[in-house]
N, C-alpha and C. Protein backbone atom coordinates (compact mmCIF):
# COMPACT_ATOMS: atom_id res chain seq x y z
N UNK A 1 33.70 33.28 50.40
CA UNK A 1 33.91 32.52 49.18
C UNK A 1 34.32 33.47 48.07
N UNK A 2 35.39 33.19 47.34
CA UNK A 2 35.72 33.83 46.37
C UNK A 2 34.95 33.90 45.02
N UNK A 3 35.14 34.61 43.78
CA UNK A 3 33.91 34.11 42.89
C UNK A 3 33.76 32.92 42.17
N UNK A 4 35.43 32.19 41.69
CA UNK A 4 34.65 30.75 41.32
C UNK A 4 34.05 29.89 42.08
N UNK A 5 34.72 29.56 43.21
CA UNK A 5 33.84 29.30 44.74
C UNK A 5 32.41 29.67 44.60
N UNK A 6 32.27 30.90 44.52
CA UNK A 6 30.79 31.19 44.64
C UNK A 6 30.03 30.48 43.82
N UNK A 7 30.29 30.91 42.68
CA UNK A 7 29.53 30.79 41.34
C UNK A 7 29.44 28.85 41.19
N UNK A 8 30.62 28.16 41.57
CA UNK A 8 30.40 26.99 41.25
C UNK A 8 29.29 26.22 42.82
N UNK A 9 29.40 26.84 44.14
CA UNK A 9 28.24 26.53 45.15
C UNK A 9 26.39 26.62 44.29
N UNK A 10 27.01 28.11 43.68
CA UNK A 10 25.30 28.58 43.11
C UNK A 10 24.79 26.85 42.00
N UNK A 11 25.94 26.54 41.19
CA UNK A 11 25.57 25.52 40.12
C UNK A 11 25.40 24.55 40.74
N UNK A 12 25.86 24.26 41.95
CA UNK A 12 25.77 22.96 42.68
C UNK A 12 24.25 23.07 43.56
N UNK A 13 24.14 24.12 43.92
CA UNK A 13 22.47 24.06 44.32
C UNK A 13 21.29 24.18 43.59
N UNK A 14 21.50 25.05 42.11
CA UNK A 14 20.75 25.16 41.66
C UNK A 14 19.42 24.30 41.47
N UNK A 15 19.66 23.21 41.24
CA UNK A 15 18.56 21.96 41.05
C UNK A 15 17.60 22.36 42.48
N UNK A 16 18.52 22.60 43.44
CA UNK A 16 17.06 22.56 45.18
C UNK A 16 17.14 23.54 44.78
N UNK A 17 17.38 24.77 44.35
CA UNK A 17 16.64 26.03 44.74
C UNK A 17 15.40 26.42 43.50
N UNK A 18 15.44 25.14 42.39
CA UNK A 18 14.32 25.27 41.15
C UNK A 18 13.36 24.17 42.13
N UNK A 19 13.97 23.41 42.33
CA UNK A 19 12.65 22.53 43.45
C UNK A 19 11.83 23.36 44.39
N UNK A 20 12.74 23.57 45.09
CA UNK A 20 11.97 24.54 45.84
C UNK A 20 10.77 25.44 45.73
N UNK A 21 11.38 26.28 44.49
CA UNK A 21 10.52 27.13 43.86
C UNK A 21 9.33 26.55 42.99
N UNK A 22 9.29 25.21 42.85
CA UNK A 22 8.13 24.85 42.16
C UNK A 22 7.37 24.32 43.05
N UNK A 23 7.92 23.74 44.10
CA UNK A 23 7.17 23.22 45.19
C UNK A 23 6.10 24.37 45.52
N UNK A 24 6.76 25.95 46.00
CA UNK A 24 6.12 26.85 46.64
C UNK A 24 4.75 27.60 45.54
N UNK A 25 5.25 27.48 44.08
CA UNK A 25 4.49 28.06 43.02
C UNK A 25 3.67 27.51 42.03
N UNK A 26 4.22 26.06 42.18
CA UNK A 26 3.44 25.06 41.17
C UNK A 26 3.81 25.66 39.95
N UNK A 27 4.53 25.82 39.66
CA UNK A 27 4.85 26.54 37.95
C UNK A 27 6.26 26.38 37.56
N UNK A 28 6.60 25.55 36.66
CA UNK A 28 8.20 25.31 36.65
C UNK A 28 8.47 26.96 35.63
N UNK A 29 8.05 27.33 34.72
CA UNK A 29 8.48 28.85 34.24
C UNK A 29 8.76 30.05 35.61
N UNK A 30 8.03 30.08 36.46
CA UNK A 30 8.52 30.96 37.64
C UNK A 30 9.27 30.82 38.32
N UNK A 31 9.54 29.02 38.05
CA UNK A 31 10.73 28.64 39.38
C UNK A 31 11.95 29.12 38.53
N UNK A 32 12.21 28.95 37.27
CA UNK A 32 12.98 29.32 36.45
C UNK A 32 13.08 30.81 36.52
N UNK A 33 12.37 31.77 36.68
CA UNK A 33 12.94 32.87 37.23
C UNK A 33 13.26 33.37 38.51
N UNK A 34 12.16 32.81 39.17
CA UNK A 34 12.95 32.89 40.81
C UNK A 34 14.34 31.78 41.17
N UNK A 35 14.68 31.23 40.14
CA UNK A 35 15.93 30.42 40.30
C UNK A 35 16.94 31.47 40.12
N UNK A 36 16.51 31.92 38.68
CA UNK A 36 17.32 33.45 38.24
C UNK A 36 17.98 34.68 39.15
N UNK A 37 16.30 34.91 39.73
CA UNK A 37 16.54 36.37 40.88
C UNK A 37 17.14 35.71 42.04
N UNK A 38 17.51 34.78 42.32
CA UNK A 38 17.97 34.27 43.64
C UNK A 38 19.41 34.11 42.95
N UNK A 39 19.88 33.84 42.32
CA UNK A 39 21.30 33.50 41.71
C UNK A 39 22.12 34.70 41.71
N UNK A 40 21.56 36.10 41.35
CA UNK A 40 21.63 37.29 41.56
C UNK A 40 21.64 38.12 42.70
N UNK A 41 20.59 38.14 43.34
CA UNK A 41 20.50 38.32 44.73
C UNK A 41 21.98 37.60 45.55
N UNK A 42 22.31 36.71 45.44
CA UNK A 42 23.09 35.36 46.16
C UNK A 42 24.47 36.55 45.97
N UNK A 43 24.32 36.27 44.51
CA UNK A 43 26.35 37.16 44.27
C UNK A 43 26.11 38.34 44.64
N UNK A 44 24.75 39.08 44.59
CA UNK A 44 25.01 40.72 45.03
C UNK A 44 25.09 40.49 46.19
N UNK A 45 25.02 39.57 47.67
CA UNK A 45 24.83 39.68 48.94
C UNK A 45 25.62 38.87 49.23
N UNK A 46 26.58 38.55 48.85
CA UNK A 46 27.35 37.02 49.16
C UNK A 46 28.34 37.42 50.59
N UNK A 47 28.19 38.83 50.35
CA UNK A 47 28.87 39.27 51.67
C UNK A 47 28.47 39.38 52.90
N UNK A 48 27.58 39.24 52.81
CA UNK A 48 26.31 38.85 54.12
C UNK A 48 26.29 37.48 54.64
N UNK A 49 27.17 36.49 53.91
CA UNK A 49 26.92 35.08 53.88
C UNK A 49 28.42 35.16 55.08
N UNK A 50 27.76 35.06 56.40
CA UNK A 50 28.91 34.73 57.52
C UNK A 50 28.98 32.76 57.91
N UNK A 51 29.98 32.74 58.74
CA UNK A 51 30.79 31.67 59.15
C UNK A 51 29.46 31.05 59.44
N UNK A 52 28.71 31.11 60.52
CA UNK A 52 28.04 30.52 61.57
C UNK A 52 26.64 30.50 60.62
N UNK A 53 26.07 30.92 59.15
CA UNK A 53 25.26 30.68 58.61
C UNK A 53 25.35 29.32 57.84
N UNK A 54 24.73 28.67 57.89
CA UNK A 54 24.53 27.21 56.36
C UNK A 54 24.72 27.65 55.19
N UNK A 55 25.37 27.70 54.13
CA UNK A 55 25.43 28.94 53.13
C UNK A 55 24.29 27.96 52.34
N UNK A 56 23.88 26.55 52.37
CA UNK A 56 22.64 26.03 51.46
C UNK A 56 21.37 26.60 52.18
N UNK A 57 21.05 26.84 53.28
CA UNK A 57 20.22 27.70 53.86
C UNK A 57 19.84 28.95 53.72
N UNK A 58 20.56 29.58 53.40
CA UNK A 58 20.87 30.89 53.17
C UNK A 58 20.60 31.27 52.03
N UNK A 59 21.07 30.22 50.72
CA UNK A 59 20.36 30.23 49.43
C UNK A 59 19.21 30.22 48.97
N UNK A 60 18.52 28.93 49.92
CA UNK A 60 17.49 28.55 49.75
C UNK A 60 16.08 29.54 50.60
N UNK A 61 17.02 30.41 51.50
CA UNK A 61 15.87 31.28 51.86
C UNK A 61 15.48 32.71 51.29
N UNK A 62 17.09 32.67 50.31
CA UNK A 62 16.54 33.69 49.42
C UNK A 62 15.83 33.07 48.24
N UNK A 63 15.21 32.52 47.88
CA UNK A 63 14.80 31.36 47.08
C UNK A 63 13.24 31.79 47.91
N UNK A 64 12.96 31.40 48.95
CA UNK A 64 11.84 31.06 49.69
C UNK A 64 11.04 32.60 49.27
N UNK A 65 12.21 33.90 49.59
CA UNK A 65 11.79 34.82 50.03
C UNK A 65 11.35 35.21 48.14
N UNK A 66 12.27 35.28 47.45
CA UNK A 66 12.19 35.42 46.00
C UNK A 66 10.72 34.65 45.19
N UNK A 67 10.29 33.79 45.66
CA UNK A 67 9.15 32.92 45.49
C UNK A 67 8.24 33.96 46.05
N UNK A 68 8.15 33.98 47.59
CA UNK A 68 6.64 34.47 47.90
C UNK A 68 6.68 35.81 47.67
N UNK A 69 7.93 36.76 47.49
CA UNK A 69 7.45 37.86 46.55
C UNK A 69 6.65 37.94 45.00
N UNK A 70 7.25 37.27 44.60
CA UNK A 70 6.38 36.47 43.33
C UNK A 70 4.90 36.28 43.35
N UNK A 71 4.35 35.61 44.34
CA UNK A 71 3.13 35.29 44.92
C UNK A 71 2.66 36.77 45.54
N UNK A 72 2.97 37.23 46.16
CA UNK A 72 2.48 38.69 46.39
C UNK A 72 2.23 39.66 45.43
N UNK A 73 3.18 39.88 44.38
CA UNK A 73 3.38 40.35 43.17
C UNK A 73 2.29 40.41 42.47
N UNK A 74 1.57 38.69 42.56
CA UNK A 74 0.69 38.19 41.82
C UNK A 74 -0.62 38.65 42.13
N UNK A 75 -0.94 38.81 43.48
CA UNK A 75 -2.07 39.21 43.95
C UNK A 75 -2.44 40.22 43.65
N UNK A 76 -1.25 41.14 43.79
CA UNK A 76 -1.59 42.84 43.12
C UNK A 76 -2.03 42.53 42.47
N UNK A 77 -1.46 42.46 41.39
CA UNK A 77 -1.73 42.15 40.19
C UNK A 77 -2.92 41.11 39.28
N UNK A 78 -4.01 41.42 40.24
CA UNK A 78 -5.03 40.06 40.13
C UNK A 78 -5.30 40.83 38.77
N UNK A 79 -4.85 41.22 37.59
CA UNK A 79 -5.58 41.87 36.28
C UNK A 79 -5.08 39.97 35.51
N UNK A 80 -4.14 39.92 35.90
CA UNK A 80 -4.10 38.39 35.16
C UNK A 80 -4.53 37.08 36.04
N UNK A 81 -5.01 36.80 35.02
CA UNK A 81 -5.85 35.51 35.68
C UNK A 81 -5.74 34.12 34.66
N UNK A 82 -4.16 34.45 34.56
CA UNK A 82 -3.98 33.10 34.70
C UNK A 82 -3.41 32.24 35.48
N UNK A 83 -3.61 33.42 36.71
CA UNK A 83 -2.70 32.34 38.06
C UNK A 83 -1.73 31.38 38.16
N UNK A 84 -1.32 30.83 39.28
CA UNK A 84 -0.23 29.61 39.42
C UNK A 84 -1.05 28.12 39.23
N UNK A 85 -0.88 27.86 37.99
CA UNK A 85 -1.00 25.96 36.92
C UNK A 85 -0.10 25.39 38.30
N UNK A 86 -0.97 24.14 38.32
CA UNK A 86 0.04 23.16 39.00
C UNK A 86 1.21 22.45 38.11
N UNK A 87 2.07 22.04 38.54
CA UNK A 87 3.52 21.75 37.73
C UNK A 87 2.91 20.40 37.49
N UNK A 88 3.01 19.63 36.57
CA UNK A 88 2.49 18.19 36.06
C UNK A 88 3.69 17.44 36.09
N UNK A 89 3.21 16.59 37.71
CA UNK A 89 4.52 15.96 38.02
C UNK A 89 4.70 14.56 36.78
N UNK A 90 5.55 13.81 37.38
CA UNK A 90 5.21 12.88 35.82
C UNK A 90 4.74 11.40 36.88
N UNK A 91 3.81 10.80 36.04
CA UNK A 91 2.86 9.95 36.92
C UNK A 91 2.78 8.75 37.55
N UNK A 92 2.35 8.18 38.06
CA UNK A 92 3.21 7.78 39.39
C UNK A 92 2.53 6.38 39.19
N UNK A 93 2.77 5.15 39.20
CA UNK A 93 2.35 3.73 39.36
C UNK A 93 1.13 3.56 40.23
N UNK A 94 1.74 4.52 41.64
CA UNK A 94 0.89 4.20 42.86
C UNK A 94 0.13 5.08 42.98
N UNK A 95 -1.34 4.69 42.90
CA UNK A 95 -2.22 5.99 42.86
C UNK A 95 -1.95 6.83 44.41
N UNK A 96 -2.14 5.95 45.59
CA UNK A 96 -1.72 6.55 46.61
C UNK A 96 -0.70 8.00 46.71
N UNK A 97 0.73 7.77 46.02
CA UNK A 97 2.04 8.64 45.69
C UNK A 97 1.34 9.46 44.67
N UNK A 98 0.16 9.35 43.88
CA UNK A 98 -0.10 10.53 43.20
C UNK A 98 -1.35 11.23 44.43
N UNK A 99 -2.04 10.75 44.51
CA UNK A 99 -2.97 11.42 45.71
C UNK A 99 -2.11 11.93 46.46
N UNK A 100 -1.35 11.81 47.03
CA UNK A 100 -0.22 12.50 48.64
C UNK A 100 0.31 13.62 47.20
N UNK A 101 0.84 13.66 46.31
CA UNK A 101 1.15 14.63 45.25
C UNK A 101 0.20 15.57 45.48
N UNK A 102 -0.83 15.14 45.06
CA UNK A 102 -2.23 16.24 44.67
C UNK A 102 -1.99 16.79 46.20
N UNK A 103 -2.47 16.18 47.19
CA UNK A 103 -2.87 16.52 48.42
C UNK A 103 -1.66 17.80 48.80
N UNK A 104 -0.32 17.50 48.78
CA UNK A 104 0.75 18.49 49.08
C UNK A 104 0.48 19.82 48.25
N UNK A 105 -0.02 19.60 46.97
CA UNK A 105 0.12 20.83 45.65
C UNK A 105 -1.17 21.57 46.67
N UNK A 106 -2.23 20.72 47.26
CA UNK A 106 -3.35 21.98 47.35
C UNK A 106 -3.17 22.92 48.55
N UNK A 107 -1.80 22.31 49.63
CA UNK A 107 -1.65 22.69 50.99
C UNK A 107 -1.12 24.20 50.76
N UNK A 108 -1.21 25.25 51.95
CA UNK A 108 -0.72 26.59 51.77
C UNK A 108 0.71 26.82 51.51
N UNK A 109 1.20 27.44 51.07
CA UNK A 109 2.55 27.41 50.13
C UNK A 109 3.60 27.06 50.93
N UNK A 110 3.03 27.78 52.67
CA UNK A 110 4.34 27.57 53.84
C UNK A 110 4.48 26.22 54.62
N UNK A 111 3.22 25.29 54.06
CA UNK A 111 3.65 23.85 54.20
C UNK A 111 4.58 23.24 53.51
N UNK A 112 3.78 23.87 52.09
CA UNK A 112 4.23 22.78 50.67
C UNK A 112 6.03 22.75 51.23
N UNK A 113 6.68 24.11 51.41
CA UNK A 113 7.93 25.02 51.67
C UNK A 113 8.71 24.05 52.65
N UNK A 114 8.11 24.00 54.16
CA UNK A 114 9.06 23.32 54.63
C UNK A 114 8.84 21.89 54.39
N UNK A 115 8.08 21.07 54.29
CA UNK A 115 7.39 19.30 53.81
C UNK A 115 8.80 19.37 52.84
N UNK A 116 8.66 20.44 51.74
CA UNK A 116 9.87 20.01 50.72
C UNK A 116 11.41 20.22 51.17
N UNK A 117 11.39 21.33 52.06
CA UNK A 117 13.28 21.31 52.43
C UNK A 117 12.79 19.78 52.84
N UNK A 118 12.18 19.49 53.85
CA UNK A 118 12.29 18.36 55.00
C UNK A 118 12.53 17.02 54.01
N UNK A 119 11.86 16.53 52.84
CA UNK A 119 11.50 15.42 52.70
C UNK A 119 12.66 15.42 51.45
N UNK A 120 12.61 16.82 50.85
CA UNK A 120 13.04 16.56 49.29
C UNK A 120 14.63 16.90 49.32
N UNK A 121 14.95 17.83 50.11
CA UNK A 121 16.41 18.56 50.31
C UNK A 121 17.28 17.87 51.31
N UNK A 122 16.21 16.75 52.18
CA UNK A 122 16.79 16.18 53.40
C UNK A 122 17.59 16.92 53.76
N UNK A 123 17.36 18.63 54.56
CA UNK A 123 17.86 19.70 55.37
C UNK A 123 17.22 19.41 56.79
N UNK A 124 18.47 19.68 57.43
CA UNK A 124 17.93 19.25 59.41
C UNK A 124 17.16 20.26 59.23
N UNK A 125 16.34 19.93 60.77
CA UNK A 125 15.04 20.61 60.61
C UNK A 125 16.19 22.54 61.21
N UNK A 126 17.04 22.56 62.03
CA UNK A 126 17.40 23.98 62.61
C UNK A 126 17.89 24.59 60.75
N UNK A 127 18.57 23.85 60.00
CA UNK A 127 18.60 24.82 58.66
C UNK A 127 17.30 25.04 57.81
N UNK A 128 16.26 24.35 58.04
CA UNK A 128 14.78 24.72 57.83
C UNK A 128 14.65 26.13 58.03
N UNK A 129 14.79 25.99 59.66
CA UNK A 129 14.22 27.18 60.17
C UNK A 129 15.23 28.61 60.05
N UNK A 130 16.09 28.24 59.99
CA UNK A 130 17.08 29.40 58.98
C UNK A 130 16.98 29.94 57.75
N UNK A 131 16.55 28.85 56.96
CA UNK A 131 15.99 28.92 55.36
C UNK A 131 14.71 29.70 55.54
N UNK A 132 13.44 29.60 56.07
CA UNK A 132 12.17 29.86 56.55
C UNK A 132 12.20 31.23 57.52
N UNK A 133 13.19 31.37 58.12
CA UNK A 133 12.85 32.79 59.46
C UNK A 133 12.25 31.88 60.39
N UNK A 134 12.38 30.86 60.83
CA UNK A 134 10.85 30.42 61.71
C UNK A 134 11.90 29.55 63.00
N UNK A 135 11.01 29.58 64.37
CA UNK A 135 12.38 28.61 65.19
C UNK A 135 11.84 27.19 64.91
N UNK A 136 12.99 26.40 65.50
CA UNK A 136 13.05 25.17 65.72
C UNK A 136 11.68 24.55 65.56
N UNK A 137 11.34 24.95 67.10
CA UNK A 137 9.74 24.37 67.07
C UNK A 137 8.36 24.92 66.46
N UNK A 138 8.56 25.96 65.52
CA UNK A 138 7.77 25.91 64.62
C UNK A 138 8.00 25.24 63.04
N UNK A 139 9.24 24.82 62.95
CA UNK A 139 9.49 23.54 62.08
C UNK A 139 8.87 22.41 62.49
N UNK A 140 9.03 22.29 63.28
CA UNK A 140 8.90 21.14 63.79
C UNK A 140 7.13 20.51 63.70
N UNK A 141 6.41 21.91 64.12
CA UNK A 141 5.23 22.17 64.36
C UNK A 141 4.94 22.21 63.12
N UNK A 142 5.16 22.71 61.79
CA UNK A 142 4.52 22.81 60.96
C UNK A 142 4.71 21.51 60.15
N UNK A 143 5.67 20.73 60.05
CA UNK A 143 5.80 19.35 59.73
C UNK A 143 5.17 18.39 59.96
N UNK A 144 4.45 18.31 61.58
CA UNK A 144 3.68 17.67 61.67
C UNK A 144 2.05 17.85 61.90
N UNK A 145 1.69 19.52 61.44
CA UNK A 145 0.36 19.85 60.92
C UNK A 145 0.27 19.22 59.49
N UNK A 146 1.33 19.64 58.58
CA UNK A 146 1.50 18.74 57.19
C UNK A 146 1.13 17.61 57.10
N UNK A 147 2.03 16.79 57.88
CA UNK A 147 1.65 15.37 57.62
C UNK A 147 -0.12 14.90 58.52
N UNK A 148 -0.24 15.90 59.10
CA UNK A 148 -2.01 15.62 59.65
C UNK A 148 -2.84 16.10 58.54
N UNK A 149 -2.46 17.15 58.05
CA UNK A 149 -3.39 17.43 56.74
C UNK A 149 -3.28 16.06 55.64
N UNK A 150 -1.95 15.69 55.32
CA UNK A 150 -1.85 14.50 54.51
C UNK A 150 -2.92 13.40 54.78
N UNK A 151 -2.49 13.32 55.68
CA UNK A 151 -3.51 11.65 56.57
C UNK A 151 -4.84 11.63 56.40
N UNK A 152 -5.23 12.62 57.17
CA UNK A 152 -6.53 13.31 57.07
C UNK A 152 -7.12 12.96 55.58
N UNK A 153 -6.79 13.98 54.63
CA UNK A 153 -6.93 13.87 53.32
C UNK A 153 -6.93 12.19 52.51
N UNK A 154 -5.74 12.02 52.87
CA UNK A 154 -5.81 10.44 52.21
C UNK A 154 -7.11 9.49 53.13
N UNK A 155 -7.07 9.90 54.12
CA UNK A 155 -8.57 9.01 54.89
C UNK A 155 -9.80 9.40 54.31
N UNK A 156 -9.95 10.88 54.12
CA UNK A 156 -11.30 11.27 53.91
C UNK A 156 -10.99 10.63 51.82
N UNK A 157 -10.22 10.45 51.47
CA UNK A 157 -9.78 10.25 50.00
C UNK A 157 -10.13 11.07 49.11
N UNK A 158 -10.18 12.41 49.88
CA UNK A 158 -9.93 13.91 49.19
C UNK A 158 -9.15 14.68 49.01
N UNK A 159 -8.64 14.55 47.80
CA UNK A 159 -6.96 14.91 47.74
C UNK A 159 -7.46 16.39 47.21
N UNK A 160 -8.44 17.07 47.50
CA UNK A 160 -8.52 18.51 47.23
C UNK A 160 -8.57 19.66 48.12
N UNK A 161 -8.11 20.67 47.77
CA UNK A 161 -8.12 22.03 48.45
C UNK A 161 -7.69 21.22 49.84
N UNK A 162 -6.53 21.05 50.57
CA UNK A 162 -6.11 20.81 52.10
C UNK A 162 -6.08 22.63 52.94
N UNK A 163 -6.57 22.38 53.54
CA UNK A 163 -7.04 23.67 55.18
C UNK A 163 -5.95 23.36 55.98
């Protein structure tokens, strides 16, 4: 891809790769910079971006990867404690659709991650696992531990901390 090519793919994804990142961080200010460092990353490596890759995959896994460095970052760094705020989605009619909300925000970040390519990006599950590092059937596999944690949760009608 040449650079307006490039640059106009980056504006056309941008929106999933700030989703993404809030999905994984709960914090729309971080997704806003890991939207940043991934936009960067993208044009400094764009040459890495071959035929036989998804180039929305490819974005979005530097996105993935740009996020949980963030989250690692953070841990060092346990001197601040004001940790990752959940993002305050805006509120929902159906208490149910806000419970399955809560329930997703408390799951480990590499659920929240693929649940959202899967449900929110509607990405086949093989560009998942391109986006993620992970094969087929551990997409597959972790999609439907997700939705057992969901169920689970909405049965027990404890939309807190999901295991």
């Amino acid at each position: 891809m040449d650079g307006p090519t490039f640059e106009r793919f980056l504006r056309e994804h941008a929106a999933a790769v700030r989703a993404l990142a809030i999905s994984v961080l709960s914090n729309p200010a971080d997704a806003d910079d890991v939207a940043q460092e991934t936009a960067l990353t993208a044009l400094q490596h764009r040459g890495a971006l071959s035929a036989d890759l998804n180039p929305r995959a490819w974005l979005l896994r530097i996105a993935l990867n740009k996020a949980r460095d963030l989250i690692r970052r953070r841990r060092v760094r346990a001197a601040t404690s004001a940790g990752l705020d959940a993002a305050p989605a805006p509120p929902s009619p159906d208490p149910d659709v806000e419970a399955a909300r809560r329930i997703i925000r408390s799951m480990p970040s590499r659920y929240r991650a693929v649940l959202h390519l899967a449900y929110y990006e509607e990405l086949p599950y093989r560009d998942i696992a391109a986006a993620m590092g992970l094969s087929l059937s551990g997409v597959k596999m972790m999609i439907l531990r997700g939705r057992r944690m969901i169920r689970a949760a909405m049965k027990r009608n404890e939309p807190h901390e999901v295991r």
